[in-house]
C-alpha atoms as a PDB file:
ATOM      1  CA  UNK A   1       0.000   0.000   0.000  1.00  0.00           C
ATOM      2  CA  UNK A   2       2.989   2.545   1.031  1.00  0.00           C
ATOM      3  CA  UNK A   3       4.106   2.014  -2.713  1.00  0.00           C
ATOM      4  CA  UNK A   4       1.263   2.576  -4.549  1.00  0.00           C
ATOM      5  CA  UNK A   5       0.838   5.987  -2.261  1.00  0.00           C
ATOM      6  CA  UNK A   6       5.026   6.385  -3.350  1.00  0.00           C
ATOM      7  CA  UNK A   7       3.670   6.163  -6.977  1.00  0.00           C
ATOM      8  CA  UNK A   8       0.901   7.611  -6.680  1.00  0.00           C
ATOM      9  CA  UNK A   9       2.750  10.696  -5.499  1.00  0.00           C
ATOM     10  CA  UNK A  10       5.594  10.482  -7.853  1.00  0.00           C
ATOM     11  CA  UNK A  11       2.926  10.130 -10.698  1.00  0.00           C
ATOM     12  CA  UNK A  12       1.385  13.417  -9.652  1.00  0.00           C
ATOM     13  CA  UNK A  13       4.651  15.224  -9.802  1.00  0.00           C
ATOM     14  CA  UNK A  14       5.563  14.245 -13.277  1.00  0.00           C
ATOM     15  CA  UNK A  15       1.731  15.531 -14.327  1.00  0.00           C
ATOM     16  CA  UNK A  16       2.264  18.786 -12.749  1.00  0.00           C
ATOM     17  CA  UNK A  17       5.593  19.107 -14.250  1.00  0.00           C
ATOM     18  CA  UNK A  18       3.838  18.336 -17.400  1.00  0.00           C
ATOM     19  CA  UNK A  19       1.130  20.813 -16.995  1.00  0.00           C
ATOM     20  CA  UNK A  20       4.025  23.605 -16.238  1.00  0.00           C
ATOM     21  CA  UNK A  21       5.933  23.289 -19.035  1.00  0.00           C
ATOM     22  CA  UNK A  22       2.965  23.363 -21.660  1.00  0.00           C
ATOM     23  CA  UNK A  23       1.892  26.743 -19.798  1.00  0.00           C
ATOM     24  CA  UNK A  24       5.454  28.125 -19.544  1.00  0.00           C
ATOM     25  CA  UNK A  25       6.345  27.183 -23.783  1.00  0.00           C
ATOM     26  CA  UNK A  26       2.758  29.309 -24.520  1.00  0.00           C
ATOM     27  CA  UNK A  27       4.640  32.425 -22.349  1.00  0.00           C
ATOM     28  CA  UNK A  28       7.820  31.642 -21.640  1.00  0.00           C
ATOM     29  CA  UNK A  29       9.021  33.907 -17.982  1.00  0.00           C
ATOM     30  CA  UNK A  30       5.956  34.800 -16.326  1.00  0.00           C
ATOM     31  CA  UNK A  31       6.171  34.316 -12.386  1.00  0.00           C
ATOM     32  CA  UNK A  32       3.556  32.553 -10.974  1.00  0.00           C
ATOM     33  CA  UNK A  33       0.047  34.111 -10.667  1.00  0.00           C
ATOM     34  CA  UNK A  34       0.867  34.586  -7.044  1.00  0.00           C
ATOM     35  CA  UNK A  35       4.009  37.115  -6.976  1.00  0.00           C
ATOM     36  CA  UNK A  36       2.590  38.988 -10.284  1.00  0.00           C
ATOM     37  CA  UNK A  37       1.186  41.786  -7.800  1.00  0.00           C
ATOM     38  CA  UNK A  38       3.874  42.402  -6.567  1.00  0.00           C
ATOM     39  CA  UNK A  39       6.273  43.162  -9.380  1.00  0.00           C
ATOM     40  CA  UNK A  40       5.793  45.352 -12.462  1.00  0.00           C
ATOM     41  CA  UNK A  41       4.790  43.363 -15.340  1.00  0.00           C
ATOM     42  CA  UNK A  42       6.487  43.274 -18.704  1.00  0.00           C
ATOM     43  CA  UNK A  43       5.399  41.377 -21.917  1.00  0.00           C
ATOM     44  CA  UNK A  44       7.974  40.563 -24.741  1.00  0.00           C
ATOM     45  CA  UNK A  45       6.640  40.304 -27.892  1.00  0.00           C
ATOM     46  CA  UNK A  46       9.091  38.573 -30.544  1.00  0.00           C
ATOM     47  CA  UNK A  47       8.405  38.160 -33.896  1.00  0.00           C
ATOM     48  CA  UNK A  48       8.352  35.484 -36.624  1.00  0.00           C
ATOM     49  CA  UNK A  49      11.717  33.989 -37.803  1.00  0.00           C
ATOM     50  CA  UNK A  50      13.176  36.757 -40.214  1.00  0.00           C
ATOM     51  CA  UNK A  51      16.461  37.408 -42.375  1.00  0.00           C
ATOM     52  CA  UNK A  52      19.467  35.100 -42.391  1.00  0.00           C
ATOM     53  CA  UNK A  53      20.544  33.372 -39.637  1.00  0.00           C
ATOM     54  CA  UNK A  54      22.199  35.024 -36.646  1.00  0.00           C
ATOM     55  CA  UNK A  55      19.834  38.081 -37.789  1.00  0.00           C
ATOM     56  CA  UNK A  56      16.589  39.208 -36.685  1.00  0.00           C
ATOM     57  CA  UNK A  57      16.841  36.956 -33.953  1.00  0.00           C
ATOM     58  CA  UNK A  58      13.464  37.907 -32.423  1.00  0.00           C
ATOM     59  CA  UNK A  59      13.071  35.122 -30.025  1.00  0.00           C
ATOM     60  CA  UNK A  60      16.362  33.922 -29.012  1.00  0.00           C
ATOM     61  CA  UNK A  61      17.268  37.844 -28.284  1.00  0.00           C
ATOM     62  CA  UNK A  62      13.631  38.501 -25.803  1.00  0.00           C
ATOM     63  CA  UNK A  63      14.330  35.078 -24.092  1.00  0.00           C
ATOM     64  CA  UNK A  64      17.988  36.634 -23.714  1.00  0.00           C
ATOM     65  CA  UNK A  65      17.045  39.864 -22.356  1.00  0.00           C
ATOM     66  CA  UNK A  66      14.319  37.838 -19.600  1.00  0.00           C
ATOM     67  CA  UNK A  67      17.590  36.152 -18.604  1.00  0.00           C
ATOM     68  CA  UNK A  68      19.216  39.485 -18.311  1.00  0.00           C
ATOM     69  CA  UNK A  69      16.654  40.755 -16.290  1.00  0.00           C
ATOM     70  CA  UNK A  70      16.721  37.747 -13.779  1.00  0.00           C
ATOM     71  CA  UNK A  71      19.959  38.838 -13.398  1.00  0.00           C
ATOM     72  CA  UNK A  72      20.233  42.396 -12.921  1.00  0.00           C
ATOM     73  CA  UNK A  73      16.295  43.335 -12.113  1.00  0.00           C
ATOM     74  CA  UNK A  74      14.633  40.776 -10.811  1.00  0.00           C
ATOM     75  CA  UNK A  75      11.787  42.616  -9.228  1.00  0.00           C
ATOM     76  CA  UNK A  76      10.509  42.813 -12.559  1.00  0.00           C
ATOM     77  CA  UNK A  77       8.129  40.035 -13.967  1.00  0.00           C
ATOM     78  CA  UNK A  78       8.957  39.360 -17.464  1.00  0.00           C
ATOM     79  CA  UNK A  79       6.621  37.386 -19.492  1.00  0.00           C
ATOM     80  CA  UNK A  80       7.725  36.299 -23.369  1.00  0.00           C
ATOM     81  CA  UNK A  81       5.780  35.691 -25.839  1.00  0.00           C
ATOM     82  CA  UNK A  82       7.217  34.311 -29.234  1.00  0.00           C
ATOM     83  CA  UNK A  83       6.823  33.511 -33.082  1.00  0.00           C
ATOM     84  CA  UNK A  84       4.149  36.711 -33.518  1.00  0.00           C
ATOM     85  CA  UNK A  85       1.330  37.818 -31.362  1.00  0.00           C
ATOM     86  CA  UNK A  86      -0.116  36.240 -28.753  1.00  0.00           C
ATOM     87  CA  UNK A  87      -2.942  33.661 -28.919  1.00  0.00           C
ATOM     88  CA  UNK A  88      -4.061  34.580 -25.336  1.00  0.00           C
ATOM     89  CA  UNK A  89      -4.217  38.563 -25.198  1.00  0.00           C
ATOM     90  CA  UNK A  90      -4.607  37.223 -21.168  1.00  0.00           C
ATOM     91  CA  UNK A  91      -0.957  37.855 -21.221  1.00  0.00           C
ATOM     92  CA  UNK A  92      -1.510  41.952 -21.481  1.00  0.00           C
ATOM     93  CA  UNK A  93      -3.431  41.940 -18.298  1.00  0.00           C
ATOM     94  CA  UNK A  94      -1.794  44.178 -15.298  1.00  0.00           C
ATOM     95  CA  UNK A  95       0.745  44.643 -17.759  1.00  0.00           C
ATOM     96  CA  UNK A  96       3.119  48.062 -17.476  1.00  0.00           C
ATOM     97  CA  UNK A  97       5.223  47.991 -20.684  1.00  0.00           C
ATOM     98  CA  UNK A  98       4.752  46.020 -23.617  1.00  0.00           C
ATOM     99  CA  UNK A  99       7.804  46.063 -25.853  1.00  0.00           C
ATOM    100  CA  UNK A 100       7.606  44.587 -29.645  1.00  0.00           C
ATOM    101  CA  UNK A 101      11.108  43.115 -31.341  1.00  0.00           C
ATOM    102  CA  UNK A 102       9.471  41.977 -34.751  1.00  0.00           C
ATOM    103  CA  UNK A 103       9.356  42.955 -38.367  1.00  0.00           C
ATOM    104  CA  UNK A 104       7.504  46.123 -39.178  1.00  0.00           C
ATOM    105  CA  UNK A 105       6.107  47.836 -42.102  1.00  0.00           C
ATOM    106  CA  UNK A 106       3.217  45.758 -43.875  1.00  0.00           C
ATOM    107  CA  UNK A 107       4.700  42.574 -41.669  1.00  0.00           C
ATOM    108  CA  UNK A 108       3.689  44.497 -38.698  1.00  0.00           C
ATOM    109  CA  UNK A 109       2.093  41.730 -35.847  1.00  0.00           C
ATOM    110  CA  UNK A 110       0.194  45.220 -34.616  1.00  0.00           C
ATOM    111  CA  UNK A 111      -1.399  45.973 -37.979  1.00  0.00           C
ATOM    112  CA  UNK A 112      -3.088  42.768 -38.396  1.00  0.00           C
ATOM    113  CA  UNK A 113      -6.821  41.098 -37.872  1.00  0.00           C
ATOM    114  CA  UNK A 114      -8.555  44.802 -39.554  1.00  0.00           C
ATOM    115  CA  UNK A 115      -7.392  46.910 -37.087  1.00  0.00           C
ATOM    116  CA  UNK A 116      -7.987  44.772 -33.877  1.00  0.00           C
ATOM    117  CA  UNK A 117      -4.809  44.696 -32.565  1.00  0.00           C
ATOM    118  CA  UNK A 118      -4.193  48.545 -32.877  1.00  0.00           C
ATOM    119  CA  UNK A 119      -7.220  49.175 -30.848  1.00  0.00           C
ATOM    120  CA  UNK A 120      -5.877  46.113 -28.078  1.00  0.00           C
ATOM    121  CA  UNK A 121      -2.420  48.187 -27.950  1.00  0.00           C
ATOM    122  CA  UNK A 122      -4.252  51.945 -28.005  1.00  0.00           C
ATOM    123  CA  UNK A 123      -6.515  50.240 -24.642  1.00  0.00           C
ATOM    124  CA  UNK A 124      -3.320  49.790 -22.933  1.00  0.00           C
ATOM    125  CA  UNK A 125      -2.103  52.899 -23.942  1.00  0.00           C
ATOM    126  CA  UNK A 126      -5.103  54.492 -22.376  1.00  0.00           C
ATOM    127  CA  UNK A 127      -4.402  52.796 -19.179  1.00  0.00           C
ATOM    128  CA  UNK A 128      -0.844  54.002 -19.100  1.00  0.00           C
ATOM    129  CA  UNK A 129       1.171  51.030 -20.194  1.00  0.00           C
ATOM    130  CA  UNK A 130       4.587  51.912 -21.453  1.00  0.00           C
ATOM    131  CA  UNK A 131       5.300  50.811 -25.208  1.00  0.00           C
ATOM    132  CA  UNK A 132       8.759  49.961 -26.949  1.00  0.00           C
ATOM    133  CA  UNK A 133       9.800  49.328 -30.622  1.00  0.00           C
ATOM    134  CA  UNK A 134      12.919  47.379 -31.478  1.00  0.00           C
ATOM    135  CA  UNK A 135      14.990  47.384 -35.238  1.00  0.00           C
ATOM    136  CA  UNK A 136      12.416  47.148 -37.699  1.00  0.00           C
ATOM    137  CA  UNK A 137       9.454  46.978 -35.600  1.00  0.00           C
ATOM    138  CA  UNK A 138       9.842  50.771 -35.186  1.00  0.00           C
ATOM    139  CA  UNK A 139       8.762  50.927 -38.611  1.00  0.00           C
ATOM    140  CA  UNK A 140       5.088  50.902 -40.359  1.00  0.00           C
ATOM    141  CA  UNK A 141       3.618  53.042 -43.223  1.00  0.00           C
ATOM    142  CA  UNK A 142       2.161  56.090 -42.363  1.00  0.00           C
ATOM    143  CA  UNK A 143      -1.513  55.405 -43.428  1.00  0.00           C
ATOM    144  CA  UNK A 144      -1.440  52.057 -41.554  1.00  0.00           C
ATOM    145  CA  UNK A 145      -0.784  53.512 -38.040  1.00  0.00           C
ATOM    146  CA  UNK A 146       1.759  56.363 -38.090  1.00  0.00           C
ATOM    147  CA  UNK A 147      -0.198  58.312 -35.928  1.00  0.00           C
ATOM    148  CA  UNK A 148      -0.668  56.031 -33.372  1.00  0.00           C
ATOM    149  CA  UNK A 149       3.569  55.115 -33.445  1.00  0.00           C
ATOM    150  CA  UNK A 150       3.629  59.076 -32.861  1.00  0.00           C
ATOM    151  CA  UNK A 151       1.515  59.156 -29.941  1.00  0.00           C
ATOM    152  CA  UNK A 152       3.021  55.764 -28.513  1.00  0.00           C
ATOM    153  CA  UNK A 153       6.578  56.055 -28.861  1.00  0.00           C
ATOM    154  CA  UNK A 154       6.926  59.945 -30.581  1.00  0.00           C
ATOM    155  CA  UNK A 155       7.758  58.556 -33.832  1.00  0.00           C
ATOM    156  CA  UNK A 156       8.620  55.655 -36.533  1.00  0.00           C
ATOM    157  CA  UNK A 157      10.786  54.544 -39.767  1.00  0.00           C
ATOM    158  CA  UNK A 158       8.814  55.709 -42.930  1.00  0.00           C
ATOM    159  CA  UNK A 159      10.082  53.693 -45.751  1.00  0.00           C
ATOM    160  CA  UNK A 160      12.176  55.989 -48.174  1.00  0.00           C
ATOM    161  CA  UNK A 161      11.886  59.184 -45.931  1.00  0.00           C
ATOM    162  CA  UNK A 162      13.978  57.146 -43.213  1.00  0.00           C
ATOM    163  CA  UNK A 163      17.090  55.041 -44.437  1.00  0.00           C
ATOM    164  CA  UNK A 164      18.816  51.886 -42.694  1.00  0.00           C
ATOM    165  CA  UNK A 165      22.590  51.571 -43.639  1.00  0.00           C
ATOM    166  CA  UNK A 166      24.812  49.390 -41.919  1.00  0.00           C
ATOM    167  CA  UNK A 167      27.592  51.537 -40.330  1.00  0.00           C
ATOM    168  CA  UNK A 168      29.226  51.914 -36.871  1.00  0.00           C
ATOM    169  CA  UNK A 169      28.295  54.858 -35.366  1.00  0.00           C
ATOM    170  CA  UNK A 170      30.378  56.207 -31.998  1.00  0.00           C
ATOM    171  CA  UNK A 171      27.896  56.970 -29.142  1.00  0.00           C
ATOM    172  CA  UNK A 172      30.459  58.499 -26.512  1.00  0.00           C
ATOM    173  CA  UNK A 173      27.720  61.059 -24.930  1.00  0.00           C
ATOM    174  CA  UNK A 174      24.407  60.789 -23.544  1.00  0.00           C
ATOM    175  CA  UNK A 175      21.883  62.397 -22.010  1.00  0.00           C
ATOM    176  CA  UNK A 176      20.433  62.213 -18.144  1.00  0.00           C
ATOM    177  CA  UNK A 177      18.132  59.939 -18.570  1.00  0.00           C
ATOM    178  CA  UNK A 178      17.232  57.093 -16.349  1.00  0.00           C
ATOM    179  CA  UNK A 179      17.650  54.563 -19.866  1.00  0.00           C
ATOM    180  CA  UNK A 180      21.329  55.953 -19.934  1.00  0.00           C
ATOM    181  CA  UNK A 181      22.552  55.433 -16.252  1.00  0.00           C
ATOM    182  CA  UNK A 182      25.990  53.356 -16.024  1.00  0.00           C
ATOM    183  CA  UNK A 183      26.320  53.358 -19.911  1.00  0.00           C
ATOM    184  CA  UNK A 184      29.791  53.860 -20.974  1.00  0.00           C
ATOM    185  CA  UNK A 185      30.807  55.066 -24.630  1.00  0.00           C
ATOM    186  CA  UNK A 186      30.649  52.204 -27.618  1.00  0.00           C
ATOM    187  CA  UNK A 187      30.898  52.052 -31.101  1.00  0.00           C
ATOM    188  CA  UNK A 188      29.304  49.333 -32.583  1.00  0.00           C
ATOM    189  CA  UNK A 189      28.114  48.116 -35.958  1.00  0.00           C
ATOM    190  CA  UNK A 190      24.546  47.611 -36.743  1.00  0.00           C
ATOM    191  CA  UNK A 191      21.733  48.554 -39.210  1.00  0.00           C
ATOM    192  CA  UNK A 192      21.174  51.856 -37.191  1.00  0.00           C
ATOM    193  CA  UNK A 193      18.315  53.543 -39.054  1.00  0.00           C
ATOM    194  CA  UNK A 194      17.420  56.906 -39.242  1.00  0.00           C
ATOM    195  CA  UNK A 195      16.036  60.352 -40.230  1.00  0.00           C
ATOM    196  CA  UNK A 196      12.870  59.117 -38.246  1.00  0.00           C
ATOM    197  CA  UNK A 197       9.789  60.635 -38.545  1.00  0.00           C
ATOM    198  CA  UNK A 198       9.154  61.918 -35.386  1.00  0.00           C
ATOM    199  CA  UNK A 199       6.275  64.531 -34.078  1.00  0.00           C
ATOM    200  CA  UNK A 200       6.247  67.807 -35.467  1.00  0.00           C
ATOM    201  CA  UNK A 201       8.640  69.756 -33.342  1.00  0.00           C
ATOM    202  CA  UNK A 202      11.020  66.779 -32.017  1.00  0.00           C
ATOM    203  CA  UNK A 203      14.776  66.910 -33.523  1.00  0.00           C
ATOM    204  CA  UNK A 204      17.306  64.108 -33.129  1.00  0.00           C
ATOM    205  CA  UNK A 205      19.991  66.431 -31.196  1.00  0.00           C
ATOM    206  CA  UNK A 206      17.993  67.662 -27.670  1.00  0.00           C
ATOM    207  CA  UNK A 207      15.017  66.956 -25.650  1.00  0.00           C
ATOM    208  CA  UNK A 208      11.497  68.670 -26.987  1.00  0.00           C
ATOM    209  CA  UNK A 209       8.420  69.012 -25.912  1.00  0.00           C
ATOM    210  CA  UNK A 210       5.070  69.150 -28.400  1.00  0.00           C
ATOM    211  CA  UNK A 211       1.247  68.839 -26.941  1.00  0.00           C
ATOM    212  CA  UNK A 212       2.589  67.427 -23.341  1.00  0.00           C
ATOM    213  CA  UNK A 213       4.833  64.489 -24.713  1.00  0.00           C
ATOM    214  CA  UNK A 214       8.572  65.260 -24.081  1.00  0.00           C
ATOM    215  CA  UNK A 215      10.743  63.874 -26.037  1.00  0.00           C
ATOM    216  CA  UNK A 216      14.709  63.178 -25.177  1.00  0.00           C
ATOM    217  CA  UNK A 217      16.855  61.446 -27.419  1.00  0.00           C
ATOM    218  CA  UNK A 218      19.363  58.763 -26.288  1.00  0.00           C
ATOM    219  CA  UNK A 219      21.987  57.267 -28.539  1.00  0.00           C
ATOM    220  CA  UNK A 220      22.910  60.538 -31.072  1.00  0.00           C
ATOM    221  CA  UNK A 221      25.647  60.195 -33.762  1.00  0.00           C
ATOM    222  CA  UNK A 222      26.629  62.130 -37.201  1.00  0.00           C
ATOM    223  CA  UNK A 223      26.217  59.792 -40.138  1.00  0.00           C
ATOM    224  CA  UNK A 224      29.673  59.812 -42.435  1.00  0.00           C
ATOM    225  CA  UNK A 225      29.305  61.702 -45.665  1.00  0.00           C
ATOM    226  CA  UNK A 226      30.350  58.215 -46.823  1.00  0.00           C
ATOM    227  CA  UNK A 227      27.214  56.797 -45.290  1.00  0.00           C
ATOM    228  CA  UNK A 228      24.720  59.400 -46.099  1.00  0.00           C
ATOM    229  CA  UNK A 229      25.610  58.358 -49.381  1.00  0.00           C
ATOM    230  CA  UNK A 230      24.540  54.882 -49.497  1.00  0.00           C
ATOM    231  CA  UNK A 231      23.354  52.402 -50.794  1.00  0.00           C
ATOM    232  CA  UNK A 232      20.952  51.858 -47.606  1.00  0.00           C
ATOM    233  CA  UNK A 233      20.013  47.943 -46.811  1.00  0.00           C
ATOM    234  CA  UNK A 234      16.497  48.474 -48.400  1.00  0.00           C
ATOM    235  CA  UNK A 235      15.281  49.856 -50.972  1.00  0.00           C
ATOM    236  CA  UNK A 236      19.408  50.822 -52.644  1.00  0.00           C
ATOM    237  CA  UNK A 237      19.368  54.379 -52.701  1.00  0.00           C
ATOM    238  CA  UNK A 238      20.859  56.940 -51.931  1.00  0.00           C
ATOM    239  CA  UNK A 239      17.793  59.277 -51.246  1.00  0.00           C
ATOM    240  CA  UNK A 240      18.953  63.138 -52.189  1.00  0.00           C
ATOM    241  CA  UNK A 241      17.249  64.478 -48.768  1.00  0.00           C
ATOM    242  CA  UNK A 242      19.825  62.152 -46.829  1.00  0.00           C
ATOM    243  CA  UNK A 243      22.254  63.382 -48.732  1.00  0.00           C
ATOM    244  CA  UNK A 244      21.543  66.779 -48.085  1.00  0.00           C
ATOM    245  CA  UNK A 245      21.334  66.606 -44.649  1.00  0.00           C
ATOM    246  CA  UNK A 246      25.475  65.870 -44.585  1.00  0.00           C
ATOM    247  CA  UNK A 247      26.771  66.491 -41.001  1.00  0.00           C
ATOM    248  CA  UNK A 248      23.230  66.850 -39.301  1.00  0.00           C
ATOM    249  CA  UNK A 249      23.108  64.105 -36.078  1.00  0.00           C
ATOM    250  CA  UNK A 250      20.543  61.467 -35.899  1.00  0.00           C
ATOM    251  CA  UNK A 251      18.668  59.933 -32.828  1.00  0.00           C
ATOM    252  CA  UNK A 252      18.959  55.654 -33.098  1.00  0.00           C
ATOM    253  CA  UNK A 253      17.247  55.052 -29.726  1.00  0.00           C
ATOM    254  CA  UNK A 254      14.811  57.761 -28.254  1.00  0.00           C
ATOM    255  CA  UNK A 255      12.379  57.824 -25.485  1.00  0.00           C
ATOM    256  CA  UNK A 256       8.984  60.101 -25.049  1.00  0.00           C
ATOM    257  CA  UNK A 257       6.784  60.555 -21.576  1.00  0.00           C
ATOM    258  CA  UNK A 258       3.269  60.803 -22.886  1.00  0.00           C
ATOM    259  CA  UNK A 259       1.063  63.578 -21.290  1.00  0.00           C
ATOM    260  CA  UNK A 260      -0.760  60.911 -19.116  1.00  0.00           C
ATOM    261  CA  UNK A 261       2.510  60.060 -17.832  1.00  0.00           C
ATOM    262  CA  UNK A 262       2.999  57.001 -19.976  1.00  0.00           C
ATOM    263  CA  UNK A 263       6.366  55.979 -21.412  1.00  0.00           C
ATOM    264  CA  UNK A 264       7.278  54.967 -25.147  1.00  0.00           C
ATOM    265  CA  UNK A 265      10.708  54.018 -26.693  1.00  0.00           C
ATOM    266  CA  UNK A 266      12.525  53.222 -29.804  1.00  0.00           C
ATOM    267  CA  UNK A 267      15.649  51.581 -30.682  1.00  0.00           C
ATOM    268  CA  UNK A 268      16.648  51.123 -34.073  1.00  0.00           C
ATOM    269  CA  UNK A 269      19.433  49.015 -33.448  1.00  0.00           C
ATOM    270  CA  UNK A 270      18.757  45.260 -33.048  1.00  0.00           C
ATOM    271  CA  UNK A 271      19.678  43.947 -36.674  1.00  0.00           C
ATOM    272  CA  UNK A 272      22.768  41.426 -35.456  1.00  0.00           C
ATOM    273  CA  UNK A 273      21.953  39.073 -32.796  1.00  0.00           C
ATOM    274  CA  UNK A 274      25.692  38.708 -31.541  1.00  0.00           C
ATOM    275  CA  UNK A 275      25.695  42.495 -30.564  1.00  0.00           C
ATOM    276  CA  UNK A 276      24.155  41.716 -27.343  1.00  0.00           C
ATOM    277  CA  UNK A 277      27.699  40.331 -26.587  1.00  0.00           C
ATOM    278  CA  UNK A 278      28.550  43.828 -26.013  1.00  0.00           C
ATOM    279  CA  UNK A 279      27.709  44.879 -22.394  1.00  0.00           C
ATOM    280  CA  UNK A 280      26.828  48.769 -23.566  1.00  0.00           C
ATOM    281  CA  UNK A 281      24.763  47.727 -25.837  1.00  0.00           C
ATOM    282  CA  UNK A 282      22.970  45.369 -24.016  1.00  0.00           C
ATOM    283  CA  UNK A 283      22.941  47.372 -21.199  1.00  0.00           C
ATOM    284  CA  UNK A 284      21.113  50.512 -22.877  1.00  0.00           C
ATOM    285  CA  UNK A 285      18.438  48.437 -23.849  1.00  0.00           C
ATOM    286  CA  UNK A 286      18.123  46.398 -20.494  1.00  0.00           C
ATOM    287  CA  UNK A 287      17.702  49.967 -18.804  1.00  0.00           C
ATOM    288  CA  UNK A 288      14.549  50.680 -21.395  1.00  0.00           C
ATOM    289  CA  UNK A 289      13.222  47.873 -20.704  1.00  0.00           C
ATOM    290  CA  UNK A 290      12.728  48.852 -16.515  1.00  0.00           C
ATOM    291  CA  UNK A 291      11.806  52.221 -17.360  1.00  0.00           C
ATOM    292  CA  UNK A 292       9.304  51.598 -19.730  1.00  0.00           C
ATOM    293  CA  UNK A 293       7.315  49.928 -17.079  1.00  0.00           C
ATOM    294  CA  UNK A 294       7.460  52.905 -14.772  1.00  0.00           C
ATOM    295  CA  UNK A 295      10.573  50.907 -12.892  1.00  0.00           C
ATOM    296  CA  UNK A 296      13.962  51.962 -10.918  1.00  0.00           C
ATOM    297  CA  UNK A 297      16.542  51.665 -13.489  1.00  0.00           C
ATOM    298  CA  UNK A 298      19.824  51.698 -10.963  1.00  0.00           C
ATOM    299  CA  UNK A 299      22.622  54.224 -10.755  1.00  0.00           C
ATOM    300  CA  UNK A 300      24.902  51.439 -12.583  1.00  0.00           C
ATOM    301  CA  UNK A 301      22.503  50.410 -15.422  1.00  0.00           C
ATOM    302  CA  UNK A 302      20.788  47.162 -15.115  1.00  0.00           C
ATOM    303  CA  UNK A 303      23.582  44.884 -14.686  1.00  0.00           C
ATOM    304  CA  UNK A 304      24.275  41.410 -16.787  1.00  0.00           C
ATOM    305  CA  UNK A 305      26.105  38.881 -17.927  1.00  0.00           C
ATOM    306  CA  UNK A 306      26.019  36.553 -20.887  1.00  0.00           C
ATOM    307  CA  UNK A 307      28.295  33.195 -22.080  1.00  0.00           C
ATOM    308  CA  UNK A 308      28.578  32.360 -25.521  1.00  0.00           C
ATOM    309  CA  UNK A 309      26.506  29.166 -24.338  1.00  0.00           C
ATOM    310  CA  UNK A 310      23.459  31.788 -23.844  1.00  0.00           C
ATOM    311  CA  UNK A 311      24.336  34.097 -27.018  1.00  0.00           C
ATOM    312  CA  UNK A 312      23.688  30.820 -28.855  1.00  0.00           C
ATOM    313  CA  UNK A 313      20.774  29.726 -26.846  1.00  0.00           C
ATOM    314  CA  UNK A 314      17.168  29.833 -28.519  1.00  0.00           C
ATOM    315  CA  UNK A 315      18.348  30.941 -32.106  1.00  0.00           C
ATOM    316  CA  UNK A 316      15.496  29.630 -34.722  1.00  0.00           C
ATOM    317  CA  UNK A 317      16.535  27.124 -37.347  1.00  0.00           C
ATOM    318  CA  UNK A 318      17.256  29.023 -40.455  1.00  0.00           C
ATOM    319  CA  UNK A 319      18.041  28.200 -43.842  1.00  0.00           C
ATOM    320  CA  UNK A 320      21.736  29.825 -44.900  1.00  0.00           C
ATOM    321  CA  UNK A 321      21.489  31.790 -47.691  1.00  0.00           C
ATOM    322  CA  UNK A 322      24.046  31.228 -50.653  1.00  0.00           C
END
């Protein structure tokens, strides 16, 4: 009889073990139901597999930066959710900051089902939930939903006013800002994008304010001549109003405080998945993502470390291109 209760017990153990790990591949992060109010809640949203491999790495780089976040802000509950939107919108409830790392423009995940999911995103907004855009999901055409990108996050990438050439800009000053806090100067190279089309009034080289949303941009560098020139990743160029802006400086990462007192950022960075090697990098990112749920970001940045065991983690299977 004292066996059968042994297996009995054992057999419940492996069920619940089950149960767990069908829940946690659905939202990968998420702290049980029972600590959730007591920590600020963030949702991850990755996108589909993209690009070549080691590229728009969507959901091996949002698992990465819940890993970070054990590490270095663990107050914080971090759910993920990957491969697109979520097929339980459950996930957005008590949420602070939602943060998408996807393909934009007509691939958009918050474009799709006729409007649906823009009016989902716009509730949250209206509750004061912080939204981020990553690399190309800061971008979508202007008649799709610029004008909600300008009153979520103070701007987006508008495909042939904006341009996104791979170069290696120097970011060796920064702004006070909570997003900048223990970030020491790095050059690194990436498909920064810019020329954004920001609100009416915002510039890429000092804080603004326009109708109660101040705007402060973060990671500021002068594009090369050589650069403005092109050709950009997509479509070739060069575009003669780049051109002609030769010596201006351009905002790749840029946050906004809404007039309710919600936050929005952008980061156009992103493109290479091994650049989250680089602890500045990684680090300007990991402070975002605290702040844009209304969190503490610390004096020293949000503080990580990564092995090349977890840069390689969670990478989709890809097809090389020849």
């Amino acid at each position: 009889m004292k066996s059968f209760r042994v297996g009995l017990r054992a057999f419940a153990l492996v069920a619940f073990a089950a149960a767990m790990f069908v829940g946690y591949s659905a939202v990968v992060g998420a702290v049980e139901p029972s600590l959730a109010g007591a920590k600020k809640k963030l949702v991850l949203i990755a996108g589909k597999p993209s690009h070549p491999p080691r590229q728009h790495e969507f959901n091996a780089g949002v698992q990465l930066f819940a890993h970070c976040l054990r590490q270095g802000a663990p107050e914080l509950n971090v759910a993920v959710v990957l491969n697109g939107w979520t097929t339980d919108e459950r996930v957005f409830d008590e949420a602070a900051g939602v943060v998408f790392y996807m393909d934009g423009g007509a691939k958009h995940e918050a474009i799709k089902e006729s409007g649906a999911r823009l009016k989902k995103i716009q509730s949250l907004v209206d509750r004061g939930v912080g939204i981020g855009c990553m690399h190309y999901a800061v971008e979508i055409a202007p008649d799709a939903a610029g004008a909600e990108f300008k009153r979520w996050i103070g701007g987006h990438y508008e495909t042939l006013h904006s341009c996104n050439p791979a170069w290696e800009p120097a970011f060796d000053r920064f702004p006070e800002h909570p997003i900048t806090r223990g970030v020491a100067p790095f050059q690194i190279k990436d498909e920064w994008y810019f020329n954004m089309r920001f609100v009416e009034g915002f510039t890429a080289d000092k804080p603004a304010e326009s109708a109660g949303t101040k705007f402060t941009p973060l990671l500021v560098a002068a594009p090369s001549d050589a650069v403005r020139n092109g050709p950009y990743v997509y479509p070739p160029g060069p575009y003669p109003h780049i051109q002609a802006a030769k010596g201006r400086a351009e905002a790749m990462m840029w946050a906004v405080v809404r007039p309710d007192g919600g936050r929005g950022f952008g980061f156009t960075g992103g493109h290479y998945h091994d650049n989250w090697r680089n602890d500045e990098f990684r680090k300007i990112v990991l402070n975002a993502l605290v702040w844009i749920v209304g969190g503490e970001v610390p004096q020293t940045g949000v503080l990580s470390r990564v092995t090349p065991d977890e840069i390689e983690a969670n990478l989709d299977a890809k097809p090389v291109r020849k």
